[in-house]
C-alpha atoms as a PDB file:
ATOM      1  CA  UNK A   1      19.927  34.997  18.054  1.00  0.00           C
ATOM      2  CA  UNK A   2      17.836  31.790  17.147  1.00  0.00           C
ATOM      3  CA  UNK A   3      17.114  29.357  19.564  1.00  0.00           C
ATOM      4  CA  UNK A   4      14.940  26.040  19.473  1.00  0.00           C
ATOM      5  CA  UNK A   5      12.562  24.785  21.579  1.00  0.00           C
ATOM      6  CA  UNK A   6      13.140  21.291  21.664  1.00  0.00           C
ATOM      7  CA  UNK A   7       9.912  19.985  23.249  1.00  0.00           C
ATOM      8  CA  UNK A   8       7.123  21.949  23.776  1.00  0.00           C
ATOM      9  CA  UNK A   9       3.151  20.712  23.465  1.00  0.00           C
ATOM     10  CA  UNK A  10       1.521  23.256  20.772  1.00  0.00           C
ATOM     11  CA  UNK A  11      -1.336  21.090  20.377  1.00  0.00           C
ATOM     12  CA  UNK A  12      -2.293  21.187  24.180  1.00  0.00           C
ATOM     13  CA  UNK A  13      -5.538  23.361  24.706  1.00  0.00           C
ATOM     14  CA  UNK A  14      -3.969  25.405  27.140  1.00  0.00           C
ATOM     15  CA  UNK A  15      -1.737  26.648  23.605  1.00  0.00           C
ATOM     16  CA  UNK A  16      -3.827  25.014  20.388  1.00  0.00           C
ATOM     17  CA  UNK A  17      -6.155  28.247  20.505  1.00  0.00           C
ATOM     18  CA  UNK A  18      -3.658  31.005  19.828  1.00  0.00           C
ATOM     19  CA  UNK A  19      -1.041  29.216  17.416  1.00  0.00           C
ATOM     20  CA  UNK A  20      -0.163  32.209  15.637  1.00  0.00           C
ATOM     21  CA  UNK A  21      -0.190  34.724  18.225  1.00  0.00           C
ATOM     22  CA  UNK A  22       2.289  32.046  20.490  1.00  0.00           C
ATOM     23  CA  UNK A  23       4.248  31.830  17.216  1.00  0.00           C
ATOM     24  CA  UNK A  24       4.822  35.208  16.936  1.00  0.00           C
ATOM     25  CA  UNK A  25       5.852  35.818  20.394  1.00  0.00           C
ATOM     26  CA  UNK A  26       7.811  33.365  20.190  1.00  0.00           C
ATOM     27  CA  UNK A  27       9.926  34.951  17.623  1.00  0.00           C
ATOM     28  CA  UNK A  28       9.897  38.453  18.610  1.00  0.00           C
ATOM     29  CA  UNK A  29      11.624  36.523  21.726  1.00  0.00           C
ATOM     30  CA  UNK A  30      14.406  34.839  19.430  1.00  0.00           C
ATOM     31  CA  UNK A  31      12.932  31.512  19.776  1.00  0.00           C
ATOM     32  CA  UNK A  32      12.345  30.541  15.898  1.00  0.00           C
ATOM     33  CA  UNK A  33      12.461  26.795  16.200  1.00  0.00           C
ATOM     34  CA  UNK A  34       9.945  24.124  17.633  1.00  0.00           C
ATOM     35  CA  UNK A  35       9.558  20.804  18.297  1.00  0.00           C
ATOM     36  CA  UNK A  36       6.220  19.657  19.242  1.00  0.00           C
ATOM     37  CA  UNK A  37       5.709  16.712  21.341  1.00  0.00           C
ATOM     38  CA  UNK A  38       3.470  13.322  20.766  1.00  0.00           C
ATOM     39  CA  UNK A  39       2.340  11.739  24.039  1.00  0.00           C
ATOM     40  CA  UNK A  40      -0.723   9.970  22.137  1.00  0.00           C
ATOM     41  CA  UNK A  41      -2.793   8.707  19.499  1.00  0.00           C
ATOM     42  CA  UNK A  42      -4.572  12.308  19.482  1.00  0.00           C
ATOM     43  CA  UNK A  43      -1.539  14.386  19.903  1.00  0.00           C
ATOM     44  CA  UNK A  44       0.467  12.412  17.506  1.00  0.00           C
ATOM     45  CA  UNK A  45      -1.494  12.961  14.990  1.00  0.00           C
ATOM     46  CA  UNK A  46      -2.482  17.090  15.657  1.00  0.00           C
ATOM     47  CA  UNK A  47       1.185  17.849  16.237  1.00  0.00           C
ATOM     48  CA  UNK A  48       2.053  16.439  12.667  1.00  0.00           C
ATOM     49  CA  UNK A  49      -1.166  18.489  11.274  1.00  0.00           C
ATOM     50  CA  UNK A  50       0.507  21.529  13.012  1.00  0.00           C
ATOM     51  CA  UNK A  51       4.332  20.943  11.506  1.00  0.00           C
ATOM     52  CA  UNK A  52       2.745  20.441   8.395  1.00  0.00           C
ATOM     53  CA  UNK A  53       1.001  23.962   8.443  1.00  0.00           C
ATOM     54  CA  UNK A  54       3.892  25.762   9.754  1.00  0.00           C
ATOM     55  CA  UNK A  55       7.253  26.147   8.817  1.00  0.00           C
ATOM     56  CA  UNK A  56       9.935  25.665  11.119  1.00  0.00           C
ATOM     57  CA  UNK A  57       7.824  23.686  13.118  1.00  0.00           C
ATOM     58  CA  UNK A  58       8.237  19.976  13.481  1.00  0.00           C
ATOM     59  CA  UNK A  59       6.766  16.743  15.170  1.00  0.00           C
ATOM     60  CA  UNK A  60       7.428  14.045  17.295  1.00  0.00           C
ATOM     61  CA  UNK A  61       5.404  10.779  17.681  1.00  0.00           C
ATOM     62  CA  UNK A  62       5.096   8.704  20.739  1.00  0.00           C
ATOM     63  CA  UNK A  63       2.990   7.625  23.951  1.00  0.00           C
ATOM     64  CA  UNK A  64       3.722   9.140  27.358  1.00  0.00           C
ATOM     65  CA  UNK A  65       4.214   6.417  29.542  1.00  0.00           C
ATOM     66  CA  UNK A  66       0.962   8.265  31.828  1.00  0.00           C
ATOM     67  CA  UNK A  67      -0.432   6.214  28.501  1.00  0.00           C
ATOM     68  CA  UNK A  68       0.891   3.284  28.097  1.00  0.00           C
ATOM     69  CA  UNK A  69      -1.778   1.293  29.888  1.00  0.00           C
ATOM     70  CA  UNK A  70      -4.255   2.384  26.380  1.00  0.00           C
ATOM     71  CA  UNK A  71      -1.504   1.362  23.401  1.00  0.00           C
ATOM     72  CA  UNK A  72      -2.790  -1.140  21.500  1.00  0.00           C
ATOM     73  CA  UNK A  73      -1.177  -2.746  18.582  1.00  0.00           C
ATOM     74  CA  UNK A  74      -2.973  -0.366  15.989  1.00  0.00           C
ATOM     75  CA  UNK A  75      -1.833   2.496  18.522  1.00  0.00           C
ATOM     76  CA  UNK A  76       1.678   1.470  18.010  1.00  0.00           C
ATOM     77  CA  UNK A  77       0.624   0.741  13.745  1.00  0.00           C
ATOM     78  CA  UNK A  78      -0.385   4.383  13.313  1.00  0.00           C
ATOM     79  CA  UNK A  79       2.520   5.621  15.665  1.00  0.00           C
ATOM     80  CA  UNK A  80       5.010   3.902  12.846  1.00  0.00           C
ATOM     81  CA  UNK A  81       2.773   5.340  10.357  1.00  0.00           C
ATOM     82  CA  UNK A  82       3.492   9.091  11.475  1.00  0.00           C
ATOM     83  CA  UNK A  83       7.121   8.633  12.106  1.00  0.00           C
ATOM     84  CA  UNK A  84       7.447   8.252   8.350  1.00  0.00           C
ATOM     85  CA  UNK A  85       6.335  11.316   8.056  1.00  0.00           C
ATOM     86  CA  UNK A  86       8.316  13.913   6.518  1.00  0.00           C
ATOM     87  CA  UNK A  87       8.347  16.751   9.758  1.00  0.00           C
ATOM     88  CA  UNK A  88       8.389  14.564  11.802  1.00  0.00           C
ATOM     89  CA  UNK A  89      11.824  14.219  13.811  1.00  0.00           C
ATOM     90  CA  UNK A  90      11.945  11.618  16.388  1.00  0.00           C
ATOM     91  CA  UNK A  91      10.118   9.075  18.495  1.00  0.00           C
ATOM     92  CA  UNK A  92       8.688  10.261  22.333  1.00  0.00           C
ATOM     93  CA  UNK A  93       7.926  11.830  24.716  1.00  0.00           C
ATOM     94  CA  UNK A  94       8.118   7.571  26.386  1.00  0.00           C
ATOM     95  CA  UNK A  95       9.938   6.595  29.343  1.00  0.00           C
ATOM     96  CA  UNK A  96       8.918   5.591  32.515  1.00  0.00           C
ATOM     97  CA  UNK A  97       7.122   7.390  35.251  1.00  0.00           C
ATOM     98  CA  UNK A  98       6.586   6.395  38.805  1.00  0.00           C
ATOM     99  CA  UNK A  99       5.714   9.037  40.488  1.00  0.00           C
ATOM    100  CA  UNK A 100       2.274   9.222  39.938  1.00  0.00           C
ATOM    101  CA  UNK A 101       2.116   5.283  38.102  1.00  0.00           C
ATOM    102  CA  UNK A 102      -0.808   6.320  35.832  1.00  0.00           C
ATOM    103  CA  UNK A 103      -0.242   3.287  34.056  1.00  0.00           C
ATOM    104  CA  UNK A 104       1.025  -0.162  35.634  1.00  0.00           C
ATOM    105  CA  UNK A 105       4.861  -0.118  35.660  1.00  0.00           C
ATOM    106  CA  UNK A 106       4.989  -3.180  33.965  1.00  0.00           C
ATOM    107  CA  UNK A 107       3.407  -1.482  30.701  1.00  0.00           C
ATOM    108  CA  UNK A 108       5.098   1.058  31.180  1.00  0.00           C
ATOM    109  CA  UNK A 109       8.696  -1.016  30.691  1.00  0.00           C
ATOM    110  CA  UNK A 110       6.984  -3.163  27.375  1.00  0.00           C
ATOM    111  CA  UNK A 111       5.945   0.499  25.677  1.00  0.00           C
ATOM    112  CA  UNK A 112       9.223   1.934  26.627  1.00  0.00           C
ATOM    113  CA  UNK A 113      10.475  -0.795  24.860  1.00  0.00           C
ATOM    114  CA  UNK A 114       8.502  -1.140  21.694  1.00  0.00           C
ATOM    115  CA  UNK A 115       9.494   2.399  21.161  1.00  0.00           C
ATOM    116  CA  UNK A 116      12.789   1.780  21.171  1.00  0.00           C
ATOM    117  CA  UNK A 117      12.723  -0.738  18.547  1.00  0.00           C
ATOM    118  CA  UNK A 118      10.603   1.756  16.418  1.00  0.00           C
ATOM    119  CA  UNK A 119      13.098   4.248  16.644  1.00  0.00           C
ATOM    120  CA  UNK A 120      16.078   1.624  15.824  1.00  0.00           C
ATOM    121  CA  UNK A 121      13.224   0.927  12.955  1.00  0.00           C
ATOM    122  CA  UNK A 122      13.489   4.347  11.140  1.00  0.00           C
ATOM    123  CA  UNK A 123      16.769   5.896  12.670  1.00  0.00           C
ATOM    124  CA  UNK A 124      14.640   8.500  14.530  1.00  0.00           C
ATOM    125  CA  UNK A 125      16.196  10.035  17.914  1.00  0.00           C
ATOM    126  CA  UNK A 126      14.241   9.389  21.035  1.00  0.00           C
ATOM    127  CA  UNK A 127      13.037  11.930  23.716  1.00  0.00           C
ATOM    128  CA  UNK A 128      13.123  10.049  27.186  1.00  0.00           C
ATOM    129  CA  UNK A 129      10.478  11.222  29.831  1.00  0.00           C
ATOM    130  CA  UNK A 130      11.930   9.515  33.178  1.00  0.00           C
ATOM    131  CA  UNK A 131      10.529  10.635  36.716  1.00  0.00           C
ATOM    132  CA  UNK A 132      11.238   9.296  39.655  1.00  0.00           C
ATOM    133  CA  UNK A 133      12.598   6.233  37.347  1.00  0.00           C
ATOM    134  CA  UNK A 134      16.529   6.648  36.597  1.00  0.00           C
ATOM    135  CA  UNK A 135      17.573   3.556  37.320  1.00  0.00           C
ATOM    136  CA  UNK A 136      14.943   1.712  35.394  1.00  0.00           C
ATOM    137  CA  UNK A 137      15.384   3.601  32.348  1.00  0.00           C
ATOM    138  CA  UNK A 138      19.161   3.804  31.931  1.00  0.00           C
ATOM    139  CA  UNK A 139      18.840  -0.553  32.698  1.00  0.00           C
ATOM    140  CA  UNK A 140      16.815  -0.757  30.149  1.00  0.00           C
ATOM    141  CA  UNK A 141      18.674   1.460  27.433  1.00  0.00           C
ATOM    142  CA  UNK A 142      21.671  -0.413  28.686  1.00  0.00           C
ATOM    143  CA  UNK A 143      19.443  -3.799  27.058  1.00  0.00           C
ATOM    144  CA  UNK A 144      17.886  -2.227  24.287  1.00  0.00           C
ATOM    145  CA  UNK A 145      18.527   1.397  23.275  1.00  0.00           C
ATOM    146  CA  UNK A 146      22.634   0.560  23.054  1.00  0.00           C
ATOM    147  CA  UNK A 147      22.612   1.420  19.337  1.00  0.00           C
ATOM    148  CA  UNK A 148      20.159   4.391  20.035  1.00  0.00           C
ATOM    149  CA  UNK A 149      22.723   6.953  20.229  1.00  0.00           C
ATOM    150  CA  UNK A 150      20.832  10.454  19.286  1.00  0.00           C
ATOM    151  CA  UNK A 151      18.702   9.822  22.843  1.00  0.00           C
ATOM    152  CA  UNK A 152      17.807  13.061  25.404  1.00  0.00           C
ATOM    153  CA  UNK A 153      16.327  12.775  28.693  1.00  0.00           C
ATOM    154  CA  UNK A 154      14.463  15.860  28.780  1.00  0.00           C
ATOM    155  CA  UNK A 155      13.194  18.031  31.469  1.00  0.00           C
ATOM    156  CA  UNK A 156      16.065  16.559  33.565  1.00  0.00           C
ATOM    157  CA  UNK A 157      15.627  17.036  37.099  1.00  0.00           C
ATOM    158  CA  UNK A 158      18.237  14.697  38.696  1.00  0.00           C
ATOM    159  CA  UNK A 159      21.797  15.249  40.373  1.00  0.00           C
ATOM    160  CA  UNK A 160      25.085  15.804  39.043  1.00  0.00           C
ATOM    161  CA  UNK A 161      26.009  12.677  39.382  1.00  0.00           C
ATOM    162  CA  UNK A 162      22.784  10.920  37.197  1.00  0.00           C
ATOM    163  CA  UNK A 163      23.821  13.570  34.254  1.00  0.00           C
ATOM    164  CA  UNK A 164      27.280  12.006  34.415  1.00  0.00           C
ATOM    165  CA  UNK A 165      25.793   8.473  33.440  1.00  0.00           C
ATOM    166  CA  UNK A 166      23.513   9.871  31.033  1.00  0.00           C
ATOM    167  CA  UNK A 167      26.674  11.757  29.804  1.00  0.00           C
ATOM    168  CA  UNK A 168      29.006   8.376  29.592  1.00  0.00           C
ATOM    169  CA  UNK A 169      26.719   6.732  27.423  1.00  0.00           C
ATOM    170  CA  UNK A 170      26.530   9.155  25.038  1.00  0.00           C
ATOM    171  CA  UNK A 171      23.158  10.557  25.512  1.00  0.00           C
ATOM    172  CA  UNK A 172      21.990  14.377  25.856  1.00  0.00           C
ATOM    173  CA  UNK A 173      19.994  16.102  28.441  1.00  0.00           C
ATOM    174  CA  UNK A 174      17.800  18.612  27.977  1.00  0.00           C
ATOM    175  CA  UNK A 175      16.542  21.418  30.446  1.00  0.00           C
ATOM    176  CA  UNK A 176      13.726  23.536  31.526  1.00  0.00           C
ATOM    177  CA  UNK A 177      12.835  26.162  33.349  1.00  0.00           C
ATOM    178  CA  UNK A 178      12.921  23.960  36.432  1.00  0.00           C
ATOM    179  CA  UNK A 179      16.754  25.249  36.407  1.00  0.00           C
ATOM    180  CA  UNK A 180      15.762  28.525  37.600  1.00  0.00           C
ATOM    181  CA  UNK A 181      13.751  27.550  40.638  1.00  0.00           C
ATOM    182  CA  UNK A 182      15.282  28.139  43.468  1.00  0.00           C
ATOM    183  CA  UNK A 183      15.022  24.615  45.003  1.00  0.00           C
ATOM    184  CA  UNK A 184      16.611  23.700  41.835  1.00  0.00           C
ATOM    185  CA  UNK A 185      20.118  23.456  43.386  1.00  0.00           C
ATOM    186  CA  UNK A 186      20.327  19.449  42.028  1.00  0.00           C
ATOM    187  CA  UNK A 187      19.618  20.488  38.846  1.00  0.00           C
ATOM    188  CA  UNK A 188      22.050  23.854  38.261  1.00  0.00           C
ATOM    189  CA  UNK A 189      24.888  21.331  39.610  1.00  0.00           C
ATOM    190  CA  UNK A 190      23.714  18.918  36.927  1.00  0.00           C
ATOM    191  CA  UNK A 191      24.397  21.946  34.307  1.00  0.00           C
ATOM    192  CA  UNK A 192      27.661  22.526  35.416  1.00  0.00           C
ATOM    193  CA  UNK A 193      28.620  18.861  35.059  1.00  0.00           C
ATOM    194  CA  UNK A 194      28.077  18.294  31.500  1.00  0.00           C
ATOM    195  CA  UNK A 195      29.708  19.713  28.406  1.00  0.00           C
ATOM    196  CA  UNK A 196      27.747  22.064  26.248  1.00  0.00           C
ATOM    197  CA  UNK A 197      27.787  19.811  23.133  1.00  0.00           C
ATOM    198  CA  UNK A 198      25.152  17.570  25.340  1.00  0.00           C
ATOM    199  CA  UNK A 199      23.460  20.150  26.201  1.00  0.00           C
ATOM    200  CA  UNK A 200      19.489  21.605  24.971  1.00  0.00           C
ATOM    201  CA  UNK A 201      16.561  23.495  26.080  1.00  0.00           C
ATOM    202  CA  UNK A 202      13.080  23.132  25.811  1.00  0.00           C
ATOM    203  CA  UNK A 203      10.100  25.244  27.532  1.00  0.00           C
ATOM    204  CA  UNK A 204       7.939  21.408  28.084  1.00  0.00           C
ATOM    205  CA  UNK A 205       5.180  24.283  27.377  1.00  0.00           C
ATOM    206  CA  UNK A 206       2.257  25.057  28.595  1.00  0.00           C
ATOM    207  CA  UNK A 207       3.696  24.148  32.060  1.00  0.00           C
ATOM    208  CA  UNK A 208       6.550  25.172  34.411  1.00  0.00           C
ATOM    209  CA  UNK A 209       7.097  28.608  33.398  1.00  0.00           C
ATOM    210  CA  UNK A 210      10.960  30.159  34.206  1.00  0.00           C
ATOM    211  CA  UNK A 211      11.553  32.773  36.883  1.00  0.00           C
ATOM    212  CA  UNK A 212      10.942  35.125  36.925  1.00  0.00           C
ATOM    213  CA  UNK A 213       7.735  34.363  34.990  1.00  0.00           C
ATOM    214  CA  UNK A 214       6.711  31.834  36.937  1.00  0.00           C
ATOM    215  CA  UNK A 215       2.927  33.756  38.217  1.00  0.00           C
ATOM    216  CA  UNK A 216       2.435  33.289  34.562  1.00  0.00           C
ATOM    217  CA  UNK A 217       0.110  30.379  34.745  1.00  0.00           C
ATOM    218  CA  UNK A 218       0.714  28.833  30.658  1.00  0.00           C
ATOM    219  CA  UNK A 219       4.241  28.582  29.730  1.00  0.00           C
ATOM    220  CA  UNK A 220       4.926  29.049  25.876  1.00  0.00           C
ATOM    221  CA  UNK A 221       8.045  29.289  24.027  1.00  0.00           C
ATOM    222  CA  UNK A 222       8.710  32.534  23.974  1.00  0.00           C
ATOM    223  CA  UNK A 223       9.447  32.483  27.590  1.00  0.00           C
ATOM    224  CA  UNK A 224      12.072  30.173  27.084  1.00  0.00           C
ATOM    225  CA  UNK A 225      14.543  33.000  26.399  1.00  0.00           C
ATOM    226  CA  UNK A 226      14.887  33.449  30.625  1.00  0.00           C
ATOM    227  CA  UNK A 227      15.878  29.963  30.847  1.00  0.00           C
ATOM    228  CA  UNK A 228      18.365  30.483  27.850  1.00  0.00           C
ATOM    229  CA  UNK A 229      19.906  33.320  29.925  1.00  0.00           C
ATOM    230  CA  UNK A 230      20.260  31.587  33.219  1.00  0.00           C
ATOM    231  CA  UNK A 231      21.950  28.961  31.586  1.00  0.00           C
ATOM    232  CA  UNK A 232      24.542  30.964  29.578  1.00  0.00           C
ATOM    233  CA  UNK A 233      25.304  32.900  33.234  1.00  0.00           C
ATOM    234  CA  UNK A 234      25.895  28.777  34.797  1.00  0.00           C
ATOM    235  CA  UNK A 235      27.925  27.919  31.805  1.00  0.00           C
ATOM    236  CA  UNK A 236      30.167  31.522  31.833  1.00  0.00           C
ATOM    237  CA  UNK A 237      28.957  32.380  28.538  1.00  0.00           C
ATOM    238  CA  UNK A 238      28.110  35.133  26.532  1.00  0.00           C
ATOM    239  CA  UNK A 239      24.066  34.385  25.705  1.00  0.00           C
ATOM    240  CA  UNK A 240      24.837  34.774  21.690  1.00  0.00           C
ATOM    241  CA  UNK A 241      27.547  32.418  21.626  1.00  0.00           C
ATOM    242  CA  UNK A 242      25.651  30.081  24.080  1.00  0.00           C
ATOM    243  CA  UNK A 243      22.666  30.297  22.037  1.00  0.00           C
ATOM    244  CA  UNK A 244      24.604  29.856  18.466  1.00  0.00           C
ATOM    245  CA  UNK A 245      25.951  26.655  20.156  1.00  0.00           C
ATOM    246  CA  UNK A 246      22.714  25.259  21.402  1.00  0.00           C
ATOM    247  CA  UNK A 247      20.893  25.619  18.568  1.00  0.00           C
ATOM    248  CA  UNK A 248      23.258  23.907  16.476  1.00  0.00           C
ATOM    249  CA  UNK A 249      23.563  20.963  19.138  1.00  0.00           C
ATOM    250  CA  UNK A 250      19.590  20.705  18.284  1.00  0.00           C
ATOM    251  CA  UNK A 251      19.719  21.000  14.924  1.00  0.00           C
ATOM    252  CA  UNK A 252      21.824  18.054  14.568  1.00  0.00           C
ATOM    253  CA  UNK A 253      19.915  15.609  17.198  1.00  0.00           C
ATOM    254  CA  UNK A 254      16.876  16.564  15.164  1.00  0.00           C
ATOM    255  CA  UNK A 255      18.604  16.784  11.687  1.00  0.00           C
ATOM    256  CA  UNK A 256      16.619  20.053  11.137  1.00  0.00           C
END
């Protein structure tokens, strides 16, 4: 069994300190892929230092949209620098987030945006971070991500019936451990409503650790196996043949 962890943050202090020793759990777990996450001009750059050191480890480049407020045009100069960069396999985490508006929704829309157009730029997928924002974001990948077809919203968190849209236009969804919660009912119907093919996981390390791990206070990939398994049981699956599938759903997004 070899899964991937399609967006975790390795370079994150909470995780930066013990690379080797979360590597290694993560494998004796069955978790032998990563996919470390950009969400600025720091992390952009340390999470393509770390896929260059390790194998089976890759990068992605972008600004969270808690950032966007601080991207200047050499942010964005250095950002299509990276994504040139051999490891490195996509643009993101950027979205939109208004739940906590860290950075003026307005900015938040133009970064979103520019994005985009990088990814269209180098034929990179794109890793969507959307909170309290669905609307927004699917209007504007309706305007400008049409031709952005390898495109996941990840650590979904909205109903059935948003998957369904994100389904239709022929977008993926990824999920957390957030799925085993048990306020999580939303989300588990959400599972059940799309077809595995659309379908990934990702620990969005070092936070919201699975049940029934959830005391543990840093998330890392190996834990990610508990969300793996709850999954499987929504989808009526054995957890091999689940995880076989997965993994080769991520493999191709990423073209790993």
């Amino acid at each position: 069994m070899k899964l991937i962890d399609t967006h975790c943050h390795l370079t994150f202090k909470q995780l930066s300190g013990d690379i080797a020793g979360v590597l290694q759990r993560s494998r004796a777990a069955g978790i032998t892929g990563w996919i470390t996450v950009g969400t600025d001009a720091e992390h952009n750059r340390k999470c393509v230092e770390l896929a260059e050191r390790f194998d089976d480890v890759y990068a992605t480049v972008g600004i969270h949209p808690h950032d966007a407020k601080d991207v200047t045009d050499e942010t964005l100069e250095e950002l299509r620098e990276l994504a040139q960069r051999e490891k490195v396999v996509a643009i993101g985490e950027t979205g939109l987030d208004f739940h906590y508006n860290f950075s003026p929704p307005e900015i938040q829309r133009e970064v979103f945006i520019k994005h985009l157009a990088i990814a269209r730029e180098y034929n990179l997928p794109v890793i969507v971070h959307s909170r309290e924002a669905f609307d927004e974001t699917i209007e504007i990948l309706d305007e400008h991500g049409k031709d952005i077809k390898r495109l996941v919203f990840h650590c979904f968190g909205g109903s059935a019936e948003q998957a369904k849209i994100v389904i239709d236009r022929g977008y993926y969804i990824s999920f957390t451990g957030v799925v085993t919660f048990k306020n999580a009912s939303g989300v588990r119907e959400a599972v059940s409503a799309i077809p595995l093919e659309r379908l990934m996981v990702e620990t969005d390390c070092p936070y919201m650790s699975p049940e029934p791990m959830r005391k543990q206070k840093v998330n890392e990939p190996a834990l990610m196996i508990h969300t793996a398994k709850y999954l499987a049981k929504l989808k009526e699956m054995d957890l091999t043949d689940f995880c076989e599938k997965v993994s080769s759903t991520s493999r191709d997004f990423f073209g790993i």
